[in-house]
N, C-alpha and C. Protein backbone atom coordinates (compact mmCIF):
# COMPACT_ATOMS: atom_id res chain seq x y z
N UNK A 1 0.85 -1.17 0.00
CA UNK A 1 0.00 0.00 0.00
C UNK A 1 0.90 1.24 0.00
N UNK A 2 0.51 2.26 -0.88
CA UNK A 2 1.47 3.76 -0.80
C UNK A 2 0.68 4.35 0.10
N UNK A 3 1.50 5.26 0.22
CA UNK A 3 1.07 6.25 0.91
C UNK A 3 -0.07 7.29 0.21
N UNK A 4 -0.35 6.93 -0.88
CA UNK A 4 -1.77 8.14 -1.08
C UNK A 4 -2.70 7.13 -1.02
N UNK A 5 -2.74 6.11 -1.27
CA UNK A 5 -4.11 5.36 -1.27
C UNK A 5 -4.52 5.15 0.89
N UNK A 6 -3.01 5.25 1.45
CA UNK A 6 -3.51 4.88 3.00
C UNK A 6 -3.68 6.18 3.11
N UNK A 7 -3.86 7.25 2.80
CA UNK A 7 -3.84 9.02 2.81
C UNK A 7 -5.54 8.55 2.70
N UNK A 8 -6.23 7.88 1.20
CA UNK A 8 -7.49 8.42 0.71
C UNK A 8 -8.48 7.23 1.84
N UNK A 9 -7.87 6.13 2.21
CA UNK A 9 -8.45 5.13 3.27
C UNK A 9 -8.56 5.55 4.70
N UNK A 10 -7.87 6.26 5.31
CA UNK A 10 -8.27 6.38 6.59
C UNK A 10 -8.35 7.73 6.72
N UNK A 11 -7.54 9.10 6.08
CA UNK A 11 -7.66 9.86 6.98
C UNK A 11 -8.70 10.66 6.17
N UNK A 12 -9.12 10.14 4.57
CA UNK A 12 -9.93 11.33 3.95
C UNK A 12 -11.99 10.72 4.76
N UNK A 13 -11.98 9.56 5.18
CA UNK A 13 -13.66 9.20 6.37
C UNK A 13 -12.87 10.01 7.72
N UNK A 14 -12.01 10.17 8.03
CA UNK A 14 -11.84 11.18 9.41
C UNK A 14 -12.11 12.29 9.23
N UNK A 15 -11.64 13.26 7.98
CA UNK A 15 -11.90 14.64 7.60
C UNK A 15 -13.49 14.45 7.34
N UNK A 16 -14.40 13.97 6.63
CA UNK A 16 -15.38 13.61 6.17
C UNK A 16 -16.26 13.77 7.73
N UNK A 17 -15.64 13.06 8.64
CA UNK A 17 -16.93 12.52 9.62
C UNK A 17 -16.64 13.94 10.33
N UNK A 18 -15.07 14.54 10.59
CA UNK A 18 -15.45 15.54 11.25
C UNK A 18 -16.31 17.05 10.81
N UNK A 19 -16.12 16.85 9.72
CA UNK A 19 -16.78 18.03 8.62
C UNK A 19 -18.51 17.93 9.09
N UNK A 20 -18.86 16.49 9.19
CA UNK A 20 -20.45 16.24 9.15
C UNK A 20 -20.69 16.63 10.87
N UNK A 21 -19.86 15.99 11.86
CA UNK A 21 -20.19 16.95 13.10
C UNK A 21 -19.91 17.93 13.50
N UNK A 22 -18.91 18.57 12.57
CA UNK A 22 -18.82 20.01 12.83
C UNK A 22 -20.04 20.69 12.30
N UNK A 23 -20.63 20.31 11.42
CA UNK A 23 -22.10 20.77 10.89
C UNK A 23 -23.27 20.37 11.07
N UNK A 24 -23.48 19.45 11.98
CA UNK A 24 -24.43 18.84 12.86
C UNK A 24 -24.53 20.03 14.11
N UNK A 25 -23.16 20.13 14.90
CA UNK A 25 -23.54 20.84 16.21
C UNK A 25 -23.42 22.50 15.76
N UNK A 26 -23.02 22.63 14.36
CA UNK A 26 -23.82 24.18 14.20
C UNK A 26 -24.95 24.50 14.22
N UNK A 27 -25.66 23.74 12.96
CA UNK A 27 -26.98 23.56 13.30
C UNK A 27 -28.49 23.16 14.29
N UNK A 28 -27.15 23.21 15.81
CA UNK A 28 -28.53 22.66 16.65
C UNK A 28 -28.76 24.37 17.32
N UNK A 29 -29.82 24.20 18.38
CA UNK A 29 -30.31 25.49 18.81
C UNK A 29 -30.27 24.74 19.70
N UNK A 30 -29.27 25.44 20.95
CA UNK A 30 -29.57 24.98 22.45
C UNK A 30 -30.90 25.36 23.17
N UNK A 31 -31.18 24.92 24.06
CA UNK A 31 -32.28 25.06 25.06
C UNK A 31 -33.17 26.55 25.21
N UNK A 32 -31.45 27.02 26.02
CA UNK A 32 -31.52 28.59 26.30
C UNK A 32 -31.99 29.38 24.94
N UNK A 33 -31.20 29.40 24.20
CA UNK A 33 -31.75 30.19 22.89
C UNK A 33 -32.56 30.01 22.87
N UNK A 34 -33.32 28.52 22.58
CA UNK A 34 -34.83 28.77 22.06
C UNK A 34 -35.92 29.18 22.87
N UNK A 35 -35.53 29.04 24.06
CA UNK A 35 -36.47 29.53 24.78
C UNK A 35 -36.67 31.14 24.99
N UNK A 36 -35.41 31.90 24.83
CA UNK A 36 -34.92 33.15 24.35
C UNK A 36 -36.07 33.45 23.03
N UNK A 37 -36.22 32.49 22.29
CA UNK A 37 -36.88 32.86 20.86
C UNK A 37 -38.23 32.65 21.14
N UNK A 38 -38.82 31.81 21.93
CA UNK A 38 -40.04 31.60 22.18
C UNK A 38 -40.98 32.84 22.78
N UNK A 39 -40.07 33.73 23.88
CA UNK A 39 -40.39 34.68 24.87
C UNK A 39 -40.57 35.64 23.95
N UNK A 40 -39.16 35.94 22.65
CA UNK A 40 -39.45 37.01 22.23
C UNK A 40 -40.27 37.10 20.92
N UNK A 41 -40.78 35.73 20.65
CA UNK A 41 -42.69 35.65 19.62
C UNK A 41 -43.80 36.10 20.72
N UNK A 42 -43.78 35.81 21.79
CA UNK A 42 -44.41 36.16 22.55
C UNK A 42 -44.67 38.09 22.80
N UNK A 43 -43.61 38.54 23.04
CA UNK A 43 -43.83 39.45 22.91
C UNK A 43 -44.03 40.58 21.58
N UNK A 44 -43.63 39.90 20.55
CA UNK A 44 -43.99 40.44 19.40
C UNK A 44 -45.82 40.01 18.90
N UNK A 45 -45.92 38.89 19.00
CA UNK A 45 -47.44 39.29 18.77
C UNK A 45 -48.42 40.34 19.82
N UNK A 46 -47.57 41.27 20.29
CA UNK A 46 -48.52 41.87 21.58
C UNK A 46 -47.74 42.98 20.51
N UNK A 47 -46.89 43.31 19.75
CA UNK A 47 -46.97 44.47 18.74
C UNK A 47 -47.95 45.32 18.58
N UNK A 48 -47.83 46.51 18.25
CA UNK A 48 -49.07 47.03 17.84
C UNK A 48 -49.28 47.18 16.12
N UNK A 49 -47.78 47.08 15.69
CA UNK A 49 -47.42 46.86 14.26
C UNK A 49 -47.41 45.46 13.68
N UNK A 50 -47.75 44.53 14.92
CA UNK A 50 -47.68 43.08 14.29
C UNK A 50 -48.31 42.53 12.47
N UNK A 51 -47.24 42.80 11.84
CA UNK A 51 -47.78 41.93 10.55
C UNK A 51 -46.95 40.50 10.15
N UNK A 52 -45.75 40.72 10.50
CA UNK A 52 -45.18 39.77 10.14
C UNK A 52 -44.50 39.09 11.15
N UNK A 53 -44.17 37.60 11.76
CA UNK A 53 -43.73 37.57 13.05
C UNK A 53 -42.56 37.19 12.83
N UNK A 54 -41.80 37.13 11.68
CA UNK A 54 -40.27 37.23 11.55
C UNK A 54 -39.66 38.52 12.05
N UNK A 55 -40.29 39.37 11.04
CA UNK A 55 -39.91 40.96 11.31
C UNK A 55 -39.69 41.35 12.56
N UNK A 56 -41.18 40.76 13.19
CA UNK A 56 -41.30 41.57 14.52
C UNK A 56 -40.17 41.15 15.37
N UNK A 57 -39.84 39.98 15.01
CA UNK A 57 -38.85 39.19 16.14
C UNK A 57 -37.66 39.69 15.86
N UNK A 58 -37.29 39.44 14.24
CA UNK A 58 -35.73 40.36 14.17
C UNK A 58 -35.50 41.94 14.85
N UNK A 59 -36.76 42.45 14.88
CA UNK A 59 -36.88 44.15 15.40
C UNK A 59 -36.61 43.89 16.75
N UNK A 60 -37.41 42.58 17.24
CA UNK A 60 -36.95 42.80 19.01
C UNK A 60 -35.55 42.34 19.01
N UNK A 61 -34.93 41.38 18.91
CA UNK A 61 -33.50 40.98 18.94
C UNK A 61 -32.59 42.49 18.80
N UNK A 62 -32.64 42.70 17.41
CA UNK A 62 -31.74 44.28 16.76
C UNK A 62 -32.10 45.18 17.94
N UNK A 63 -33.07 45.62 18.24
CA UNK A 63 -33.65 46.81 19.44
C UNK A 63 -32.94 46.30 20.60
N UNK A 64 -32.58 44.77 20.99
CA UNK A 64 -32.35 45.20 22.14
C UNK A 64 -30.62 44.60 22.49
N UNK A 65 -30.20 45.07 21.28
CA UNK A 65 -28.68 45.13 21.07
C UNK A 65 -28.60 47.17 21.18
N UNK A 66 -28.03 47.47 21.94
CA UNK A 66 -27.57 48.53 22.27
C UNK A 66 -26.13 49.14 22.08
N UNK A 67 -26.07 50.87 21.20
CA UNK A 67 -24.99 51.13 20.97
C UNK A 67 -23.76 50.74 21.77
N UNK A 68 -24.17 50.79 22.84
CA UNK A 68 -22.64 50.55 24.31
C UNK A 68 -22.39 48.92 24.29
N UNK A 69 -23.29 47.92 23.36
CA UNK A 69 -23.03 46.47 23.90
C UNK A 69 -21.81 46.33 22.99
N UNK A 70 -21.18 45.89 24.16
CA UNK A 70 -20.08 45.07 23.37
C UNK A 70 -19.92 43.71 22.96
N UNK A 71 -21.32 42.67 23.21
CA UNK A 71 -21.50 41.41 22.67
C UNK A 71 -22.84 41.25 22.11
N UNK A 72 -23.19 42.01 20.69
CA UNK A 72 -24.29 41.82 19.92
C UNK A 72 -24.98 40.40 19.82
N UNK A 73 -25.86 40.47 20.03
CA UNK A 73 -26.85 39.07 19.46
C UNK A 73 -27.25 39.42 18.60
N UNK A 74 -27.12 38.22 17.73
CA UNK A 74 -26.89 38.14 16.42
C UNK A 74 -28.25 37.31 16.25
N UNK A 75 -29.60 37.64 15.15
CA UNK A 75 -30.87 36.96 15.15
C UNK A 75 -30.21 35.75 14.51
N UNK A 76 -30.92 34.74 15.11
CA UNK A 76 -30.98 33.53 14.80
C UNK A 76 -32.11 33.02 13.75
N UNK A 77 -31.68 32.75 12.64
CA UNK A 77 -33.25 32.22 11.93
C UNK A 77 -33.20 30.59 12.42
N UNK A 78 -32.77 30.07 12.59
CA UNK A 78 -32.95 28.51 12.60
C UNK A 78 -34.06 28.20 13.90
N UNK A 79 -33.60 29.30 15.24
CA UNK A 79 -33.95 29.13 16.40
C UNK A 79 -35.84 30.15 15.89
N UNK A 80 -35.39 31.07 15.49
CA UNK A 80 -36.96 31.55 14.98
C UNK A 80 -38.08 30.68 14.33
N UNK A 81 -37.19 30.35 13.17
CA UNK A 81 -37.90 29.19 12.28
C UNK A 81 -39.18 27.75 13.09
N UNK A 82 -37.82 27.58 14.17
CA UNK A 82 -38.45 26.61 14.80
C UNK A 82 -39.77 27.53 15.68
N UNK A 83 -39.12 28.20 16.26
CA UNK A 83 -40.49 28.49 17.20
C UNK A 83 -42.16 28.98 16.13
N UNK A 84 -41.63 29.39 14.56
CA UNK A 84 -42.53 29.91 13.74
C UNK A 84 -43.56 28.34 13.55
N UNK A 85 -42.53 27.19 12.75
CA UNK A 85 -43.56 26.07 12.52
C UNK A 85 -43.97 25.51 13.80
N UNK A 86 -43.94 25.49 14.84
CA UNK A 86 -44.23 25.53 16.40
C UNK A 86 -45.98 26.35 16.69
N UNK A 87 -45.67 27.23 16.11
CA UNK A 87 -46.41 27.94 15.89
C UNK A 87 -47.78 27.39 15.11
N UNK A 88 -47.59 27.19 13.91
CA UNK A 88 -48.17 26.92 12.87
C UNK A 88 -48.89 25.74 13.32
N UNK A 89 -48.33 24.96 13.92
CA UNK A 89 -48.76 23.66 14.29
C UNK A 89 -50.03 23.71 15.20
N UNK A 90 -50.12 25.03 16.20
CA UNK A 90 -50.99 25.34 17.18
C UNK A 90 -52.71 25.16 16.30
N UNK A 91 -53.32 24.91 17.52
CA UNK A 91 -54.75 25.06 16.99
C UNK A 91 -55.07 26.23 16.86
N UNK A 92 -56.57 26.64 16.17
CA UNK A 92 -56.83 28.17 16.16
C UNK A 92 -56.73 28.37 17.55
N UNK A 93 -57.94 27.87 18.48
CA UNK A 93 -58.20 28.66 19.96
C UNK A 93 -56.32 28.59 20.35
N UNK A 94 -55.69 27.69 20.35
CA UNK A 94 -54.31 28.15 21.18
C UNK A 94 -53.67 29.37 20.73
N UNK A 95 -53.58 29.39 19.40
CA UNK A 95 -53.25 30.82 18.71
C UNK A 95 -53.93 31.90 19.26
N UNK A 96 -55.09 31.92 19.15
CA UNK A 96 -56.10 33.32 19.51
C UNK A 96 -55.31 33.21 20.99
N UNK A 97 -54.93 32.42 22.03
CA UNK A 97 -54.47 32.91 23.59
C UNK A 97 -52.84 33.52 23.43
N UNK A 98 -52.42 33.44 22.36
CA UNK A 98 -50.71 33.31 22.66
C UNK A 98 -51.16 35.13 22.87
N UNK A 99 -51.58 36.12 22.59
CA UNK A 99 -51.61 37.16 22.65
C UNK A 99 -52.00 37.64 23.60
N UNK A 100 -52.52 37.36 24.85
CA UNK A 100 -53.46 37.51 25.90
C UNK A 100 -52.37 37.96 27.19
N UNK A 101 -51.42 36.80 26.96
CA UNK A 101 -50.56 37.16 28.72
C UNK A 101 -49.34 35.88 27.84
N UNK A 102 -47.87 36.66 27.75
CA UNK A 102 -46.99 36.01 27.29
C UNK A 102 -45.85 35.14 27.84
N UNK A 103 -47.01 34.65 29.55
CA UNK A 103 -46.14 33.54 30.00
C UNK A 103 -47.03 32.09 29.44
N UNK A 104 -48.40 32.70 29.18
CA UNK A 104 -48.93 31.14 28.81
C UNK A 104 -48.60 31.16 27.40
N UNK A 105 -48.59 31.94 26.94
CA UNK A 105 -47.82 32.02 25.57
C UNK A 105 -46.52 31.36 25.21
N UNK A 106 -45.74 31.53 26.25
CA UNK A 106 -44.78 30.21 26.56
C UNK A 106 -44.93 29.38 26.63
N UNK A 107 -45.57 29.22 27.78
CA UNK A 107 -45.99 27.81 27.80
C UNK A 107 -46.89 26.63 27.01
N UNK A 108 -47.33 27.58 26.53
CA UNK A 108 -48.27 26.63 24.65
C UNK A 108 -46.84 26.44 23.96
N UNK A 109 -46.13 27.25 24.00
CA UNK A 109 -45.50 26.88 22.60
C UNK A 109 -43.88 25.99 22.90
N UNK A 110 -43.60 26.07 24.02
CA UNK A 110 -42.46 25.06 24.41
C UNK A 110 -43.04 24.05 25.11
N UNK A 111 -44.35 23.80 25.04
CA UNK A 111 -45.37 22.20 25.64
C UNK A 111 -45.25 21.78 23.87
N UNK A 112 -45.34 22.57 23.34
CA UNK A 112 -46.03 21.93 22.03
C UNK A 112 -44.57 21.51 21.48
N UNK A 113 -43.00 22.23 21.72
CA UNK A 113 -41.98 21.98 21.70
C UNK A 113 -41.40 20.87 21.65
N UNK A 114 -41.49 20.76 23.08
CA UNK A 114 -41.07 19.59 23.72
C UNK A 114 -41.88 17.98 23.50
N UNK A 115 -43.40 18.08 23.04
CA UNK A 115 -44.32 16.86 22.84
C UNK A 115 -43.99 16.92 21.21
């Protein structure tokens, strides 16, 4: 055996597998975040401009990054996304409550999360 074929046999499935979990654990949304994302759909459907609940959510994230911060949060779509089809999934009557008081509003939508 040379050395490029034991090069393309073992170490090019090591580069390969680490490439696929290095892009596996980008793509997850920890706990905290999403629950971060859940609170702040919550408070965007209590908007008074509510049309769109992407928008509204990127406006709360951006708004509450402040000139003096020196560690911006950066909107997450993956962590939005999820809480949006989360959303979608709700019945009408659960929808019509998420607007009412935005701790049960939480709590519909990280029950519906988590089941």
């Amino acid at each position: 055996m040379n050395k490029r074929s034991a090069l393309i046999k073992f170490f090019l499935p090591l580069v390969v597998l680490a490439v696929i979990v290095g892009y596996m654990s980008l793509s997850r949304v920890d706990k905290q975040e999403q629950d971060y994302y859940v609170a702040v759909y919550c408070q965007a459907v209590k908007l008074p401009d509510y049309r769109s609940p992407l928008a509204a959510m990127r406006k709360i994230v951006d708004s509450g990054n402040g000139d003096y911060a020196l560690d911006r949060k950066k909107f997450n779509q993956q962590a939005a996304d999820n809480v949006l089809n989360t959303v979608s999934k709700l019945t009408n009557v659960q929808r019509s409550t998420l607007k009412d008081d935005a701790t049960v509003c939480s709590q519909i939508i990280s029950a519906k999360m988590a089941g």
